[in-house]
Protein backbone atom coordinates (compact mmCIF):
# COMPACT_ATOMS: atom_id res chain seq x y z
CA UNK A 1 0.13 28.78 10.61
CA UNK A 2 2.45 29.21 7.13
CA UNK A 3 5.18 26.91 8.63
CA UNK A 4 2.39 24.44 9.43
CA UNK A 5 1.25 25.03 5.72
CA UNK A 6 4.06 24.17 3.93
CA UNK A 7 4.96 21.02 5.93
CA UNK A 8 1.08 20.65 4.98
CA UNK A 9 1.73 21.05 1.21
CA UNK A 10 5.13 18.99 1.12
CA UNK A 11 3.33 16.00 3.04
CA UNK A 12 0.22 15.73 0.52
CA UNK A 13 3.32 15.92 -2.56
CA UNK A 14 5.41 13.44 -0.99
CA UNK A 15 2.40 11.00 -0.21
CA UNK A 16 0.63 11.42 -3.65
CA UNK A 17 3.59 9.72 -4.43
CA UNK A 18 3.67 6.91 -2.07
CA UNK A 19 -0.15 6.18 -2.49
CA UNK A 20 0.58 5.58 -6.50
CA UNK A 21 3.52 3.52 -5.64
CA UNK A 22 1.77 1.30 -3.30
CA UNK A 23 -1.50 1.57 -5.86
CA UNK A 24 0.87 -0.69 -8.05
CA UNK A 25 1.44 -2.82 -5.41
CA UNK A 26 -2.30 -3.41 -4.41
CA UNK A 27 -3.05 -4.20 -8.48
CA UNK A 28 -0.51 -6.81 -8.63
CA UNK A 29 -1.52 -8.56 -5.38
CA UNK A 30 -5.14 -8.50 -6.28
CA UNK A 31 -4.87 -9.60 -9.20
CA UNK A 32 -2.09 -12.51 -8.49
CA UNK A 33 -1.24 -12.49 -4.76
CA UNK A 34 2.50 -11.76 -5.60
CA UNK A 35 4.05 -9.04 -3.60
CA UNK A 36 6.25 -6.97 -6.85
CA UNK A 37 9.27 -4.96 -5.04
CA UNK A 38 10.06 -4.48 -8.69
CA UNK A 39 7.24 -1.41 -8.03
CA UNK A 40 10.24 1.09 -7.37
CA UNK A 41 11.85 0.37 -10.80
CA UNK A 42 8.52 1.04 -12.44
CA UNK A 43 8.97 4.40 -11.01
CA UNK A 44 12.50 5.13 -11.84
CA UNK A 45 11.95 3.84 -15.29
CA UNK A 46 9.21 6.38 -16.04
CA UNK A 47 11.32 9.16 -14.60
CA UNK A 48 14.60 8.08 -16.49
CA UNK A 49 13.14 7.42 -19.54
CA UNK A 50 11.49 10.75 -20.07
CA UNK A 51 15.02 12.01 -19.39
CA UNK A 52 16.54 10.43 -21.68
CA UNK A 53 13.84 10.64 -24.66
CA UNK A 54 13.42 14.21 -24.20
CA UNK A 55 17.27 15.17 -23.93
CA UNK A 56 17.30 13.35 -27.00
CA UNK A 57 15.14 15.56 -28.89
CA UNK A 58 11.40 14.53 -28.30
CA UNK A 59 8.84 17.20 -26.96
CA UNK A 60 8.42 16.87 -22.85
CA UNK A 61 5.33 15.43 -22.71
CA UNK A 62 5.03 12.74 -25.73
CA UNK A 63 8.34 11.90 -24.18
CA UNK A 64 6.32 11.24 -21.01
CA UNK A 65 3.83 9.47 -22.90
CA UNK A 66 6.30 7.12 -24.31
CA UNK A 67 8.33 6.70 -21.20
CA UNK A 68 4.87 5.37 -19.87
CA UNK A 69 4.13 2.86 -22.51
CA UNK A 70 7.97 1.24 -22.75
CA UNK A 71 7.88 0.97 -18.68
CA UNK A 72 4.34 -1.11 -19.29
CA UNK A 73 5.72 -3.44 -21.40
CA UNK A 74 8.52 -3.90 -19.01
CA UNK A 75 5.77 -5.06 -16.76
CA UNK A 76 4.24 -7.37 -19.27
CA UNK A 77 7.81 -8.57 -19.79
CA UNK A 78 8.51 -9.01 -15.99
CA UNK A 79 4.91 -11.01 -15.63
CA UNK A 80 5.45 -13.20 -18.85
CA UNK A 81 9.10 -13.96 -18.38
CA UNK A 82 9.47 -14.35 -14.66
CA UNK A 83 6.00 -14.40 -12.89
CA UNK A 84 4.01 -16.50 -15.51
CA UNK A 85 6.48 -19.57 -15.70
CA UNK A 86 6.65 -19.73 -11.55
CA UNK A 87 3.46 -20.04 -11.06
CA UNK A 88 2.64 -22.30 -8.13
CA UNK A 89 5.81 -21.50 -6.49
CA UNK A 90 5.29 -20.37 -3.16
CA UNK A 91 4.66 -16.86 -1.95
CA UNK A 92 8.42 -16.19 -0.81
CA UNK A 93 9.79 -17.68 -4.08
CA UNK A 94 7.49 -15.15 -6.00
CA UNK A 95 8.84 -12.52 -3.79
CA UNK A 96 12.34 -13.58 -4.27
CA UNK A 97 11.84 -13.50 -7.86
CA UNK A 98 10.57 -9.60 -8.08
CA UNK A 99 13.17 -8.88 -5.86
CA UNK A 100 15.79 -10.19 -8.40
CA UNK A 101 13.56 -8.28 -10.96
CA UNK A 102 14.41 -5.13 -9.02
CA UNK A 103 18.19 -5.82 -9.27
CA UNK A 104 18.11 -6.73 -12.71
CA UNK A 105 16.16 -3.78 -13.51
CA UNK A 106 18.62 -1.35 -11.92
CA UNK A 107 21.46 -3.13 -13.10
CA UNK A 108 20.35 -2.90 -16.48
CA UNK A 109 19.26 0.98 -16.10
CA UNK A 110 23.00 1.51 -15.27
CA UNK A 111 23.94 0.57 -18.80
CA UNK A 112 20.99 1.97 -20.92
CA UNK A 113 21.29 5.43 -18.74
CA UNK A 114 23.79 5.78 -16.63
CA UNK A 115 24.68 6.39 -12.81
CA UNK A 116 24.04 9.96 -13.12
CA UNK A 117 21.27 12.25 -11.07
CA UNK A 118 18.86 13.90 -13.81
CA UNK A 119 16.34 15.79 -14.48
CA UNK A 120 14.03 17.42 -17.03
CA UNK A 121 11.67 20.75 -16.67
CA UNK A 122 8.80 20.94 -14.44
CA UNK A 123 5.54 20.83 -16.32
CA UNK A 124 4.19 24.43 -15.58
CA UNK A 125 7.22 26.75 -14.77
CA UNK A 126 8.75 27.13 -11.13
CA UNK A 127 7.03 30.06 -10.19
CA UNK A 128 5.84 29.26 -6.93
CA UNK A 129 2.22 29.75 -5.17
CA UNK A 130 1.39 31.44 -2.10
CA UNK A 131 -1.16 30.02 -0.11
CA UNK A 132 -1.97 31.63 3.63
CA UNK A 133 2.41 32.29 3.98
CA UNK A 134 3.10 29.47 2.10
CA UNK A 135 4.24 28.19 -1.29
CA UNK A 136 3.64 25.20 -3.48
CA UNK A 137 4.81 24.46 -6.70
CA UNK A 138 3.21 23.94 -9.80
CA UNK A 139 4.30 20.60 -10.10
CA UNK A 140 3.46 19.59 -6.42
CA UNK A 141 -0.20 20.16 -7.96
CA UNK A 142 0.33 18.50 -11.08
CA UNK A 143 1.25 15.34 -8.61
CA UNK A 144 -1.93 15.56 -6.32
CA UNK A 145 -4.00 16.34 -8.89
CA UNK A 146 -2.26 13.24 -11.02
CA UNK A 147 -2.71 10.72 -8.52
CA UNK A 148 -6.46 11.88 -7.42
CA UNK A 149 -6.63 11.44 -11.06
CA UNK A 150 -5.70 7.84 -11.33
CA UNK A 151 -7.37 6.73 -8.32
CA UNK A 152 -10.87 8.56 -9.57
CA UNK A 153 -10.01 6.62 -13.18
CA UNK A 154 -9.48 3.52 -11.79
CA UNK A 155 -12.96 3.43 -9.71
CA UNK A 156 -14.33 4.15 -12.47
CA UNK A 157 -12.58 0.94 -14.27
CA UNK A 158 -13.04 -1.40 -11.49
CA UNK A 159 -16.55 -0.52 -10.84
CA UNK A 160 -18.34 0.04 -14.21
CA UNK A 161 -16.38 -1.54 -16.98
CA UNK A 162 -16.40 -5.44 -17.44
CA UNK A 163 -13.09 -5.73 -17.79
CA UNK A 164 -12.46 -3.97 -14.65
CA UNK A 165 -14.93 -6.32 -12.74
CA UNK A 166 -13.21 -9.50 -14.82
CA UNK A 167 -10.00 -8.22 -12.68
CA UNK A 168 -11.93 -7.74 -8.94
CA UNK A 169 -13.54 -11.70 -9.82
CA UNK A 170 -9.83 -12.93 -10.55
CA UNK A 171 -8.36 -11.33 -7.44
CA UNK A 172 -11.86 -12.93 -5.35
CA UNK A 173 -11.64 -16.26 -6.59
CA UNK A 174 -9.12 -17.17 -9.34
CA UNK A 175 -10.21 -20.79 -10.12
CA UNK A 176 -14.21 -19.38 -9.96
CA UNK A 177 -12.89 -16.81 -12.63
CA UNK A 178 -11.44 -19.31 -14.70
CA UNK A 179 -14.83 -21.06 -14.78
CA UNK A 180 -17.15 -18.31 -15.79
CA UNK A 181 -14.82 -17.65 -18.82
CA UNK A 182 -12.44 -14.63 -18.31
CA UNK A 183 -9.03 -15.48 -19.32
CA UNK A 184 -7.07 -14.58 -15.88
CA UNK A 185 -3.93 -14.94 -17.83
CA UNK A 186 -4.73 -11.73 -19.77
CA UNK A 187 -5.86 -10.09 -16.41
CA UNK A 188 -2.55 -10.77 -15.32
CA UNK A 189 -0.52 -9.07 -18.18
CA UNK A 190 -3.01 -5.74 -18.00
CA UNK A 191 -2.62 -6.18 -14.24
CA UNK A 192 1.37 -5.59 -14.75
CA UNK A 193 0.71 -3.67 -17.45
CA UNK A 194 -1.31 -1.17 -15.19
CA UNK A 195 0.91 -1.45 -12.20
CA UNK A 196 3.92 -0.73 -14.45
CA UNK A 197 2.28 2.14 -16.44
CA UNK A 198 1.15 3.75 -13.18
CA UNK A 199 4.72 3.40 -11.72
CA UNK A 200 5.64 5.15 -14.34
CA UNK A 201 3.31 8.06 -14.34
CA UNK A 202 4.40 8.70 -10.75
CA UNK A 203 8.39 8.95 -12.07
CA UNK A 204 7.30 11.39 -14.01
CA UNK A 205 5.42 13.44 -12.08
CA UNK A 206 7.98 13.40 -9.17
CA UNK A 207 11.22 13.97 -11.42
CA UNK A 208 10.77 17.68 -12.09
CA UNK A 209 10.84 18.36 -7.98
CA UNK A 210 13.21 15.25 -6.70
CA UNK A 211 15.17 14.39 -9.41
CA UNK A 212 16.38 10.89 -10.82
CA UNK A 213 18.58 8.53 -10.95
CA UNK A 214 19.13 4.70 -11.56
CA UNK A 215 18.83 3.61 -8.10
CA UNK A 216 15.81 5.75 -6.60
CA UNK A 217 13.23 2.70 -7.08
CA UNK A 218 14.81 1.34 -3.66
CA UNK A 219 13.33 3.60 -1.04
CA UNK A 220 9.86 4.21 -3.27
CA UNK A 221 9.44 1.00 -3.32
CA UNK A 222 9.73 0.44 0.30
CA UNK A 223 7.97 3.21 1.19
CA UNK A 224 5.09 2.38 -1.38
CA UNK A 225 4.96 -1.48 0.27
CA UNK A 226 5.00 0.52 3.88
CA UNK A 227 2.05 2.66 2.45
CA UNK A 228 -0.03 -0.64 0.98
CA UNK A 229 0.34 -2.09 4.40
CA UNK A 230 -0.82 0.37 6.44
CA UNK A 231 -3.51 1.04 4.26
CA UNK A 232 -4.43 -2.85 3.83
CA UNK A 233 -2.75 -4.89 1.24
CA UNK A 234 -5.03 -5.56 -1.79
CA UNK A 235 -7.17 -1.63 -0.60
CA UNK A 236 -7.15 1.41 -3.48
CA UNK A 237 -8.59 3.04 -0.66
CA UNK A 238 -6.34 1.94 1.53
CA UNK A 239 -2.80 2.38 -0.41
CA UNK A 240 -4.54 6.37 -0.77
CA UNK A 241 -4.77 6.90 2.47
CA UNK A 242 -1.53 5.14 3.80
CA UNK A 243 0.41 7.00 1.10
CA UNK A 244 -0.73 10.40 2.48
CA UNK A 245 -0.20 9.05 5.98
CA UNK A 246 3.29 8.50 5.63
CA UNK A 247 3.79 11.73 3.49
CA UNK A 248 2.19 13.74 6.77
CA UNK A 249 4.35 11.62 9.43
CA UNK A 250 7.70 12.34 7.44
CA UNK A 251 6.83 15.71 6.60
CA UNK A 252 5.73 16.84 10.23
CA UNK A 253 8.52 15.10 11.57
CA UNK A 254 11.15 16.51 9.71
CA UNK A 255 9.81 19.93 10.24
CA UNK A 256 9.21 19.94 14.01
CA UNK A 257 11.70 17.36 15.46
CA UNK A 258 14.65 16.69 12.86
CA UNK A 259 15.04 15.60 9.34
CA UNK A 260 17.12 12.56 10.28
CA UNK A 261 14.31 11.20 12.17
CA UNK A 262 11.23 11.04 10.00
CA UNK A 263 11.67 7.53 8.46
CA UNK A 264 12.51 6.58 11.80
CA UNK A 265 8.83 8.02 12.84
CA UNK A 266 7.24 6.81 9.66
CA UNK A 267 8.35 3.12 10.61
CA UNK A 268 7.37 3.31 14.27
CA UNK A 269 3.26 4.65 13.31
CA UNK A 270 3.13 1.96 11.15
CA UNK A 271 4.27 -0.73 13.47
CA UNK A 272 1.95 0.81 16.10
CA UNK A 273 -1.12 0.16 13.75
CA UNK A 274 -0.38 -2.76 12.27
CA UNK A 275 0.17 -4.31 16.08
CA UNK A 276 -3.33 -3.12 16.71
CA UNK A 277 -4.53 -4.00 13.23
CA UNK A 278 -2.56 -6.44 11.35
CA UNK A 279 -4.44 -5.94 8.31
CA UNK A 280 -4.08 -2.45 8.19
CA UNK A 281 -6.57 0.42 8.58
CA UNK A 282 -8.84 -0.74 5.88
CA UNK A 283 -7.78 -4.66 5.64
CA UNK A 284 -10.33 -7.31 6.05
CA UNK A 285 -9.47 -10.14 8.50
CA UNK A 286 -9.41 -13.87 6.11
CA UNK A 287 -11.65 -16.72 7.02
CA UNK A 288 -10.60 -19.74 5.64
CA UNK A 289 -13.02 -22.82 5.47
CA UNK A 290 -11.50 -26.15 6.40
């Protein structure tokens, strides 16, 4: 029961993770339709930044803060600079283009940082808990409780505030939203803004436990777009639930077949549902009029 525990515990860490990762990705494609692999730099920003503020002689967590702020304009940046100006292109240009984002990005993090792995103090010591046999970390909590966090915050901003319904009528219908007066092109920047912001709060959650470096945004990011899927692209619900799918799979896998398999077995479950379910478990089949 405590070995069944703790690959418990490590899957609900690891997929907290994953489910804000592919959270970003569900903003940005409701809001715009664009798939953003640039997601795992958002992520690696927020953890690398922090590093490098705090080592620098800021206090942890307004070094956090800030970390989270300067990866949200990156976003803005990203959507004014390369997004905004291709609009119309088609869907795999758009794509292309965040996927050159996501070079750039790490390309330039290798000259502002460096090509280091780092680091910085978890948020509440290292003195693990015992629970039934086995142990969790502070931290691990500080990243379930984060993320359940963000998802509660953002039902709340989607469902009761007007600018939060402003961004669910752009992502419906972006020409009707245009015509009843919101300006989409603002819902666009907080869109990136958001997505980028909430990359970033995931980097620094995670960075205390896995550590950092300038090239970790490559397999959160295609985990996190493996997550949104499986979930249904466009779901909050869904990129929750996915995320702590895939956290379970790899960390059940590891622990009772073999480490070197469990991305293996993540990829496989997913292929298996979205074969029986293209749009993923909560994805709503389109109906286009013609």
């Amino acid at each position: 029961m405590s070995e069944f525990l703790q690959f418990l515990f490590s899957g609900v860490t690891v997929g907290a993770v994953y489910a804000l990762v592919a959270l970003g990705f569900t903003i940005i494609y409701n809001a715009s339709d664009v798939v953003n692999f640039a997601q795992g730099e958002f992520v690696m920003l927020g953890g690398m930044s922090t590093v490098f503020l705090y080592e620098a002689g800021i206090p942890l967590f307004p070094a956090a803060v800030l970390a989270i702020i300067l990866t949200s304009i990156v976003g803005v940046a990203l959507n004014k600079l390369a997004i905004e100006p291709a609009r119309g292109a088609s869907v795999v240009s758009l794509i292309i283009i965040t996927i050159g984002a996501s070079i750039f990005l790490r390309g330039m993090a290798q000259i502002v940082f460096d090509k280091q792995i780092h680091r910085f103090p978890a948020f509440s010591g290292e003195q693990p808990f015992v629970v039934g046999g086995a142990t969790i970390l502070p931290q691990s909590l500080w990243i379930i409780f984060g993320a359940l966090a963000i998802f509660g915050a953002l039902y709340f901003f989607f469902t009761k505030t007007l600018t939060g319904k402003a961004v669910l009528a752009t992502a419906n219908n972006r020409d009707a939203a245009k015509l009843m007066g919101i300006n989409t092109n603002f819902i666009m920047t907080l869109s990136f803004a958001m997505s980028a912001g909430i990359g970033a709060i995931a980097g620094v959650l995670v960075t205390p436990m896995t550590l950092t470096s300038y090239d970790v945004g490559i397999a959160l990011a295609l985990k996190g777009f493996a997550a949104a899927m499986l979930g249904g692209m466009g779901r909050p619900l869904g990129a929750l639930v996915g995320g702590l799918a895939i956290g379970m799979i790899e960390a059940m896998t590891a622990g009772y077949i073999s480490s070197e398999y469990k991305d293996a077995a993540t990829f496989i479950v997913i292929l298996a549902v979205l074969f029986i379910m293209p749009n993923g478990i909560f994805g709503r089949s389109a109906i286009d009029r013609v």
